[in-house]
PDB file of N, CA and C in Angstrom:
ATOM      1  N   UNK A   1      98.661  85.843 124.924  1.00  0.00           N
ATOM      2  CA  UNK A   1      99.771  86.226 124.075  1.00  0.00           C
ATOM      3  C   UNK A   1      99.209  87.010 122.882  1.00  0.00           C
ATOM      4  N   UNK A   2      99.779  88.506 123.065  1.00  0.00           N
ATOM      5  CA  UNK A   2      99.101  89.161 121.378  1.00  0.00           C
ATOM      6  C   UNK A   2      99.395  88.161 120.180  1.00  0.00           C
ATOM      7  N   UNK A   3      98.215  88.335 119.148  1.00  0.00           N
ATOM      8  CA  UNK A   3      98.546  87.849 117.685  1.00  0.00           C
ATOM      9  C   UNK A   3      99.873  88.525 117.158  1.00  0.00           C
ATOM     10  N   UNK A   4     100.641  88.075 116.588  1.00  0.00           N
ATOM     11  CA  UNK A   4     101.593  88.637 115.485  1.00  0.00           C
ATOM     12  C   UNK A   4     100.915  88.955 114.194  1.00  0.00           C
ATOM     13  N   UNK A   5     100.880  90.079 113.662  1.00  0.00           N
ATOM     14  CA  UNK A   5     100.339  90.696 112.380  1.00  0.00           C
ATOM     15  C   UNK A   5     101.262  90.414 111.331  1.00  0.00           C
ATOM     16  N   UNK A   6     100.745  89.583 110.429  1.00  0.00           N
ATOM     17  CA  UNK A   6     101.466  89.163 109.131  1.00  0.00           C
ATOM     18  C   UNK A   6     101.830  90.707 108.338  1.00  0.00           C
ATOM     19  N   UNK A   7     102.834  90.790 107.471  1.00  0.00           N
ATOM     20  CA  UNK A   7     103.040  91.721 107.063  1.00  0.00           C
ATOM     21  C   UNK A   7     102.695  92.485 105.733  1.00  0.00           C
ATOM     22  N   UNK A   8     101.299  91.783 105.157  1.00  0.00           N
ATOM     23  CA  UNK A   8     100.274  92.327 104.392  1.00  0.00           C
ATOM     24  C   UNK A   8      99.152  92.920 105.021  1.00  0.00           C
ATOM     25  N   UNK A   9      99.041  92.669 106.349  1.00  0.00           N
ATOM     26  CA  UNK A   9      97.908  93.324 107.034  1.00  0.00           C
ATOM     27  C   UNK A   9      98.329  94.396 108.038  1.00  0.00           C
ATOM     28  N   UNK A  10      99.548  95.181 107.378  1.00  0.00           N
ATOM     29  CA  UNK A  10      99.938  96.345 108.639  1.00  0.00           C
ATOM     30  C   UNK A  10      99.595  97.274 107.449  1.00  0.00           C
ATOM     31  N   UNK A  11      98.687  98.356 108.509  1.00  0.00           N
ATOM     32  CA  UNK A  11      99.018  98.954 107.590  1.00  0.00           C
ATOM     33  C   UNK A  11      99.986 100.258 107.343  1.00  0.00           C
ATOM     34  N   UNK A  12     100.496 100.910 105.967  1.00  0.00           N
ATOM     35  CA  UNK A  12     101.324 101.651 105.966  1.00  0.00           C
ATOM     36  C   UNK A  12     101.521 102.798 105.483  1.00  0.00           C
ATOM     37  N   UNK A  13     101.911 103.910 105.746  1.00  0.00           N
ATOM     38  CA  UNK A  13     101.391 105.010 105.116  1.00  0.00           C
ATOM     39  C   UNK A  13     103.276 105.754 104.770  1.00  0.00           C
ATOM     40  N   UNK A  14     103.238 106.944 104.052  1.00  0.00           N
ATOM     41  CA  UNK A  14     104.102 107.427 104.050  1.00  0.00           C
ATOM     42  C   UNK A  14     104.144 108.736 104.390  1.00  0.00           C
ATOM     43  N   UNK A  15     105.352 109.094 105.366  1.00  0.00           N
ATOM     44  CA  UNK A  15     105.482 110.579 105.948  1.00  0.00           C
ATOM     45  C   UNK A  15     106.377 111.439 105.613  1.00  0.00           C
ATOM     46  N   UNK A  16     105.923 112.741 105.189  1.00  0.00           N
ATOM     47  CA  UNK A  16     106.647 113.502 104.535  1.00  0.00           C
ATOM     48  C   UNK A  16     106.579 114.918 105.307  1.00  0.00           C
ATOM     49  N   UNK A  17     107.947 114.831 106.030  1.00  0.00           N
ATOM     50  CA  UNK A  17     108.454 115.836 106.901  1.00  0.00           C
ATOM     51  C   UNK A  17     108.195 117.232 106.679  1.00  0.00           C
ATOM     52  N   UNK A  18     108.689 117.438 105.233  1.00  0.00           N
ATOM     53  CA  UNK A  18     108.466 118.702 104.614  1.00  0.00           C
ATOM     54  C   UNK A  18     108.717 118.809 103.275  1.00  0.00           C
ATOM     55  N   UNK A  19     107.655 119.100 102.018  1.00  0.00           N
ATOM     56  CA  UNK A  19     107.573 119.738 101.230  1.00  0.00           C
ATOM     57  C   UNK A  19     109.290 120.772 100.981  1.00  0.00           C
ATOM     58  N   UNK A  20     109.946 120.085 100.002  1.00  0.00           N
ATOM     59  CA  UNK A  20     110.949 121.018  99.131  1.00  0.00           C
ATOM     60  C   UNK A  20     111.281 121.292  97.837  1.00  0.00           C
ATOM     61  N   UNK A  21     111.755 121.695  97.445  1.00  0.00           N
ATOM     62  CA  UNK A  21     112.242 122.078  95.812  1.00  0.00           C
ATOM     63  C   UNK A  21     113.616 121.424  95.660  1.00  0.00           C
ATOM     64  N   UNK A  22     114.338 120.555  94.844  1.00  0.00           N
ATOM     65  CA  UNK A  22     115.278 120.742  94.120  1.00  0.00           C
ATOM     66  C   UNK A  22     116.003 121.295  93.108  1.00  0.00           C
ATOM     67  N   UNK A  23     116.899 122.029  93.288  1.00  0.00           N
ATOM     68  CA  UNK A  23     117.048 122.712  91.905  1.00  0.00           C
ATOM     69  C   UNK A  23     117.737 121.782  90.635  1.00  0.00           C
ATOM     70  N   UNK A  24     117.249 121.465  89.658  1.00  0.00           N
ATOM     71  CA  UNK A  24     117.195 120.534  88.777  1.00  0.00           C
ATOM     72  C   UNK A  24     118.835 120.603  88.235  1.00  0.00           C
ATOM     73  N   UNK A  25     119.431 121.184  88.156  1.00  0.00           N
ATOM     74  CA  UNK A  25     120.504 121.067  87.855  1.00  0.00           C
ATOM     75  C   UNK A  25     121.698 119.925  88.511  1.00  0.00           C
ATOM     76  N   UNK A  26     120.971 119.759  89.892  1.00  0.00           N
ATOM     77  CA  UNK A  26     121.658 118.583  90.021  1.00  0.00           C
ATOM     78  C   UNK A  26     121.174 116.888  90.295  1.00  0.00           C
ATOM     79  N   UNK A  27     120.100 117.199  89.031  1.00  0.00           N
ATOM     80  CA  UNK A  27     119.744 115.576  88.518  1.00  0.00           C
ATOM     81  C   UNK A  27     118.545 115.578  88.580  1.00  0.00           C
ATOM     82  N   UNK A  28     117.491 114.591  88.766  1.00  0.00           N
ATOM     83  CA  UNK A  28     116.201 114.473  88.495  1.00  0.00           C
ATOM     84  C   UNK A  28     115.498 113.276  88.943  1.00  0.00           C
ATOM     85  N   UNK A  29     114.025 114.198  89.328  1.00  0.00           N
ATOM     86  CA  UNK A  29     113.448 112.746  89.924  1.00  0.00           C
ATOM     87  C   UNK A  29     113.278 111.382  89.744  1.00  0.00           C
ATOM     88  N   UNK A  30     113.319 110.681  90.841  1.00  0.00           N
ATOM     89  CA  UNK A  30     113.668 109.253  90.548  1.00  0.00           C
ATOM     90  C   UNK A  30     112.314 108.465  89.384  1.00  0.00           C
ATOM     91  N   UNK A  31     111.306 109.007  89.101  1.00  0.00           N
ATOM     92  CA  UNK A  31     110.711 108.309  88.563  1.00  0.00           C
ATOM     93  C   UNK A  31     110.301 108.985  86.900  1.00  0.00           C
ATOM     94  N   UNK A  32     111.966 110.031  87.304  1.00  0.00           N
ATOM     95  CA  UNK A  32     111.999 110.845  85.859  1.00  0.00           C
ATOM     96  C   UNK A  32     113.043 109.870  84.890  1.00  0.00           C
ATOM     97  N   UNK A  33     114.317 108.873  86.188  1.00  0.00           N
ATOM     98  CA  UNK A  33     115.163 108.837  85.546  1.00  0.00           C
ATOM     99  C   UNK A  33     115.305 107.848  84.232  1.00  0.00           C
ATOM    100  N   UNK A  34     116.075 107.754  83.285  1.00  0.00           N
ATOM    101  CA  UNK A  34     116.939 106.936  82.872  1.00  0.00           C
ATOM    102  C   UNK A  34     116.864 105.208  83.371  1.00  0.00           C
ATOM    103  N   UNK A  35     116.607 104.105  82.270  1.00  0.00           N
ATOM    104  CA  UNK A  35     116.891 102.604  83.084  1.00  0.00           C
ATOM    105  C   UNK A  35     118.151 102.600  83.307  1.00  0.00           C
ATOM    106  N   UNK A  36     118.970 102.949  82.219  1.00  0.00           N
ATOM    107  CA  UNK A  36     120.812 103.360  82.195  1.00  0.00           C
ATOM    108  C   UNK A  36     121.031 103.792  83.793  1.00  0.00           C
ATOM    109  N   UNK A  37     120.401 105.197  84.095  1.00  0.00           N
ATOM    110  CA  UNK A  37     121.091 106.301  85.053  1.00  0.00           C
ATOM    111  C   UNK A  37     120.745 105.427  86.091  1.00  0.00           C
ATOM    112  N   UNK A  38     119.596 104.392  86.630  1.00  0.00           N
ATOM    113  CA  UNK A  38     119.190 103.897  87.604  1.00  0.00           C
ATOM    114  C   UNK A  38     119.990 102.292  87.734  1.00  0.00           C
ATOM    115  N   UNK A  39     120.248 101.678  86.954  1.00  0.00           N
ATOM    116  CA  UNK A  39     121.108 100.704  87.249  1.00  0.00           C
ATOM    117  C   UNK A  39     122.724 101.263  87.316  1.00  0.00           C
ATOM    118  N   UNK A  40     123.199 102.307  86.742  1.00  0.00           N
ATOM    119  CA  UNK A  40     124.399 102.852  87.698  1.00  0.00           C
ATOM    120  C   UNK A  40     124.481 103.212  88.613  1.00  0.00           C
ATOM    121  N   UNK A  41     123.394 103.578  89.118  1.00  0.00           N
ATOM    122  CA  UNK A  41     123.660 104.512  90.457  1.00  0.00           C
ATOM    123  C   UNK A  41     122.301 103.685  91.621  1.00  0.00           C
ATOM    124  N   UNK A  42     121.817 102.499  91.412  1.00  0.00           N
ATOM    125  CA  UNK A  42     120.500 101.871  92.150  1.00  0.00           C
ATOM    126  C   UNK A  42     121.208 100.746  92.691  1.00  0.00           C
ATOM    127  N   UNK A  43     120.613 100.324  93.427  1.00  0.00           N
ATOM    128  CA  UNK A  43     120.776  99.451  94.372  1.00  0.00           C
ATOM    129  C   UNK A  43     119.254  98.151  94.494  1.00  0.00           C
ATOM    130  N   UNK A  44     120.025  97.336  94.429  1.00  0.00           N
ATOM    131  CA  UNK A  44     119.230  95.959  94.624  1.00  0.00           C
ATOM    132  C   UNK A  44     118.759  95.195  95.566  1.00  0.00           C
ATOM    133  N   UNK A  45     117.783  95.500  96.440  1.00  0.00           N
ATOM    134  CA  UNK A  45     117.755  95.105  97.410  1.00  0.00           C
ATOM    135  C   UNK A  45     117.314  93.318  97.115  1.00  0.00           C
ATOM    136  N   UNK A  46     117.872  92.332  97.595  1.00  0.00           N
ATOM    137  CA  UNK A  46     117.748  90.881  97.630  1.00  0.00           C
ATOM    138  C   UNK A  46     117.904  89.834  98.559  1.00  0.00           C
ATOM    139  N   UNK A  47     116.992  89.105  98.189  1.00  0.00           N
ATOM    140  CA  UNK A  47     116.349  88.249  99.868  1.00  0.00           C
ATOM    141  C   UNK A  47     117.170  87.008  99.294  1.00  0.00           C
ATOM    142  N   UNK A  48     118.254  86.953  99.440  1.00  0.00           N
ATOM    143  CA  UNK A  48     119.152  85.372  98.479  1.00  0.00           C
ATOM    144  C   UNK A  48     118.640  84.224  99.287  1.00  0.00           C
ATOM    145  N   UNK A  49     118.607  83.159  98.804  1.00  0.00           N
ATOM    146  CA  UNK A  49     118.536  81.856  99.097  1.00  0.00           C
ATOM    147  C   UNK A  49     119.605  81.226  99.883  1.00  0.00           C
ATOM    148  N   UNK A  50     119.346  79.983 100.627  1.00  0.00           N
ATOM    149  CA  UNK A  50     120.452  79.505 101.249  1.00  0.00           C
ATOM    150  C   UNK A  50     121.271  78.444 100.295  1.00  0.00           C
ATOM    151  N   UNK A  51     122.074  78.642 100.381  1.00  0.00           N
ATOM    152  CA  UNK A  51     123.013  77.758  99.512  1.00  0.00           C
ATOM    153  C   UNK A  51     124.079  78.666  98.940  1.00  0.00           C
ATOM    154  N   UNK A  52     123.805  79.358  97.960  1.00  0.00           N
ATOM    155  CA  UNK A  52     124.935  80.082  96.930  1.00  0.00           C
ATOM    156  C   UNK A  52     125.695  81.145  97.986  1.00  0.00           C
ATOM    157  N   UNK A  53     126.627  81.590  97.328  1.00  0.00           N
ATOM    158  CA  UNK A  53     127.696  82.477  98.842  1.00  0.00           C
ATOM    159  C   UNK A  53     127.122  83.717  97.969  1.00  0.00           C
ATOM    160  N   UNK A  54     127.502  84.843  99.150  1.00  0.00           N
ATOM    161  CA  UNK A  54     127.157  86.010  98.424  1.00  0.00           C
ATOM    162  C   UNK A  54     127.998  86.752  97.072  1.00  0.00           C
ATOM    163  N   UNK A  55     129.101  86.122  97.379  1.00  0.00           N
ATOM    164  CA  UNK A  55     130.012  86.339  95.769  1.00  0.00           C
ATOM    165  C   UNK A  55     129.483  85.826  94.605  1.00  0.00           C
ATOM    166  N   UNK A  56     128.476  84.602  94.869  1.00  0.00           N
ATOM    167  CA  UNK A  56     128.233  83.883  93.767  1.00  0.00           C
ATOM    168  C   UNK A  56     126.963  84.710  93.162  1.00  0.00           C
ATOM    169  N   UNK A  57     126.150  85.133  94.126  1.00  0.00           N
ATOM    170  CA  UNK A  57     125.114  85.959  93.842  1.00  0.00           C
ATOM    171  C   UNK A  57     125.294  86.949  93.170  1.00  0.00           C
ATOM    172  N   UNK A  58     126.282  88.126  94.143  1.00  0.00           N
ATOM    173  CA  UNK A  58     127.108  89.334  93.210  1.00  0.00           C
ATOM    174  C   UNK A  58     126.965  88.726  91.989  1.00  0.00           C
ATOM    175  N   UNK A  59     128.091  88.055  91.308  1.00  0.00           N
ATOM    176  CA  UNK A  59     128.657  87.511  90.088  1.00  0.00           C
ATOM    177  C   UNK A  59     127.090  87.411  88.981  1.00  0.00           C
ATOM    178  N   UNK A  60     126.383  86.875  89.578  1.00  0.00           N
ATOM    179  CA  UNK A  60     125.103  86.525  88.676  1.00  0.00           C
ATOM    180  C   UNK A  60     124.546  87.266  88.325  1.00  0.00           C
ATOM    181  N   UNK A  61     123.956  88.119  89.154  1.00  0.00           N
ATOM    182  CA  UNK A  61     123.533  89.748  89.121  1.00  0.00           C
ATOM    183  C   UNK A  61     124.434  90.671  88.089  1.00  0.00           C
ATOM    184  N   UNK A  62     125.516  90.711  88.440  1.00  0.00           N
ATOM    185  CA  UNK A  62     127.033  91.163  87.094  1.00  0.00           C
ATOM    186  C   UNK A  62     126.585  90.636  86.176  1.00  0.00           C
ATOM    187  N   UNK A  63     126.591  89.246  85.843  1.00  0.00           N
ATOM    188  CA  UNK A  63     126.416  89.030  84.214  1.00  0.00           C
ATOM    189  C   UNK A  63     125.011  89.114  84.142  1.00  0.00           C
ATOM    190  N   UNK A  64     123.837  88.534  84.511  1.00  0.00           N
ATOM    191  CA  UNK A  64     122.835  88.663  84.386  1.00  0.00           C
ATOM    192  C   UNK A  64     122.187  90.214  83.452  1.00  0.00           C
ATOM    193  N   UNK A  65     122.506  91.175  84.538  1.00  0.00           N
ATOM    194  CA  UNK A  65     122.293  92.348  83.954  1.00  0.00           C
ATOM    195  C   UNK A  65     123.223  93.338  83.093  1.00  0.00           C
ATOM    196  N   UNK A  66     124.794  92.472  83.008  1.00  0.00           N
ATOM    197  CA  UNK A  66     125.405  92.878  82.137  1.00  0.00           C
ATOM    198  C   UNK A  66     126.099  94.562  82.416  1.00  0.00           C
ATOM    199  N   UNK A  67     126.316  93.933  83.780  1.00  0.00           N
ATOM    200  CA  UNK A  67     127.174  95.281  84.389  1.00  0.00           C
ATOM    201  C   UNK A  67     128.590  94.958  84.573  1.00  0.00           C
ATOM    202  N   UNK A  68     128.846  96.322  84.680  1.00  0.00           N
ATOM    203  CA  UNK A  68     130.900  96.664  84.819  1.00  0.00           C
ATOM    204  C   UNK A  68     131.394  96.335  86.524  1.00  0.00           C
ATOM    205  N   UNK A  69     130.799  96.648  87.191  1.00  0.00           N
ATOM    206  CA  UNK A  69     130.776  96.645  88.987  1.00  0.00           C
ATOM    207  C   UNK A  69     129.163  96.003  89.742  1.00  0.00           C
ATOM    208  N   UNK A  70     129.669  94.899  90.324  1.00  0.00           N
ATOM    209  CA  UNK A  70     128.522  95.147  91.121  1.00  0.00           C
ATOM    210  C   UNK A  70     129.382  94.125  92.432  1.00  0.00           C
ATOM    211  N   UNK A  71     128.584  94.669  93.895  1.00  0.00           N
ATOM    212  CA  UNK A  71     129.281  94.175  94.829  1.00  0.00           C
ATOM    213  C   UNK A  71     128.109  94.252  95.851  1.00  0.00           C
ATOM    214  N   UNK A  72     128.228  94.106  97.251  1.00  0.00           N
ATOM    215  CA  UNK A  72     127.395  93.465  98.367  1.00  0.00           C
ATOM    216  C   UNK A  72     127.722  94.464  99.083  1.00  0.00           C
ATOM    217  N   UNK A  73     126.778  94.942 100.401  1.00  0.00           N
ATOM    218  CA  UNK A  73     127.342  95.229 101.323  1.00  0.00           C
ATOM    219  C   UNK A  73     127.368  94.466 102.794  1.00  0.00           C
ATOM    220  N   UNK A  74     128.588  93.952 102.719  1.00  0.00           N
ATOM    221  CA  UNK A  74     128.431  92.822 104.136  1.00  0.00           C
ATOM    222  C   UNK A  74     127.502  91.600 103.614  1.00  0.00           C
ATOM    223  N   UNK A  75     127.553  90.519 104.490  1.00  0.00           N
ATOM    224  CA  UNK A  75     127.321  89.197 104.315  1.00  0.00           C
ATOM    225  C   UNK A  75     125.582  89.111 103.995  1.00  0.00           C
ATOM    226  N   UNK A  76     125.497  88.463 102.709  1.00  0.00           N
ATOM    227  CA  UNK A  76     124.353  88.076 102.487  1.00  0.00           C
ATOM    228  C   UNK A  76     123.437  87.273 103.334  1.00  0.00           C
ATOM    229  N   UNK A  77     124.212  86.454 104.369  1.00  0.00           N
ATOM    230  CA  UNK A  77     123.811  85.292 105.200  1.00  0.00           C
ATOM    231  C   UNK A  77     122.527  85.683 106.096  1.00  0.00           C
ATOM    232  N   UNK A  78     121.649  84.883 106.227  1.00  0.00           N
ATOM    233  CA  UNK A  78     120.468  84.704 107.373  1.00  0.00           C
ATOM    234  C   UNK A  78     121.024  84.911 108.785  1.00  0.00           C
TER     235      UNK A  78
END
């Protein structure tokens, strides 16, 4: 039976199809932006725990970080 490779020992590289330009006028690189511009428009990726529902999570995340909207997509569940 092959070993299963834990997922600190794969290794990983990143591929970049092709070299382009944006023309700056419509916004700016992500590691140019704003903490503001990136919690409006970013996304949270989260590994929730079992127990709390995913509304309850939403909700925490809302006040926690002291936002106007925040919501899920589809069921948090395992």
């Amino acid at each position: 039976m092959p070993r299963t490779v834990a997922p600190w020992e794969v290794k990983r590289e990143t591929l970049i199809r092709a070299e382009d330009r944006t023309d700056p006028s419509f916004g700016c690189k992500p590691e140019e932006r704003q903490p503001e511009e990136s919690m409006k428009f970013g996304v949270i990726n989260l590994d929730k725990p079992a127990g709390p529902s995913s509304h309850e999570v939403a909700a925490w995340v809302k006040r926690i970080l002291k936002l106007e909207h925040v919501g899920h997509g589809g069921t948090l569940e395992a």
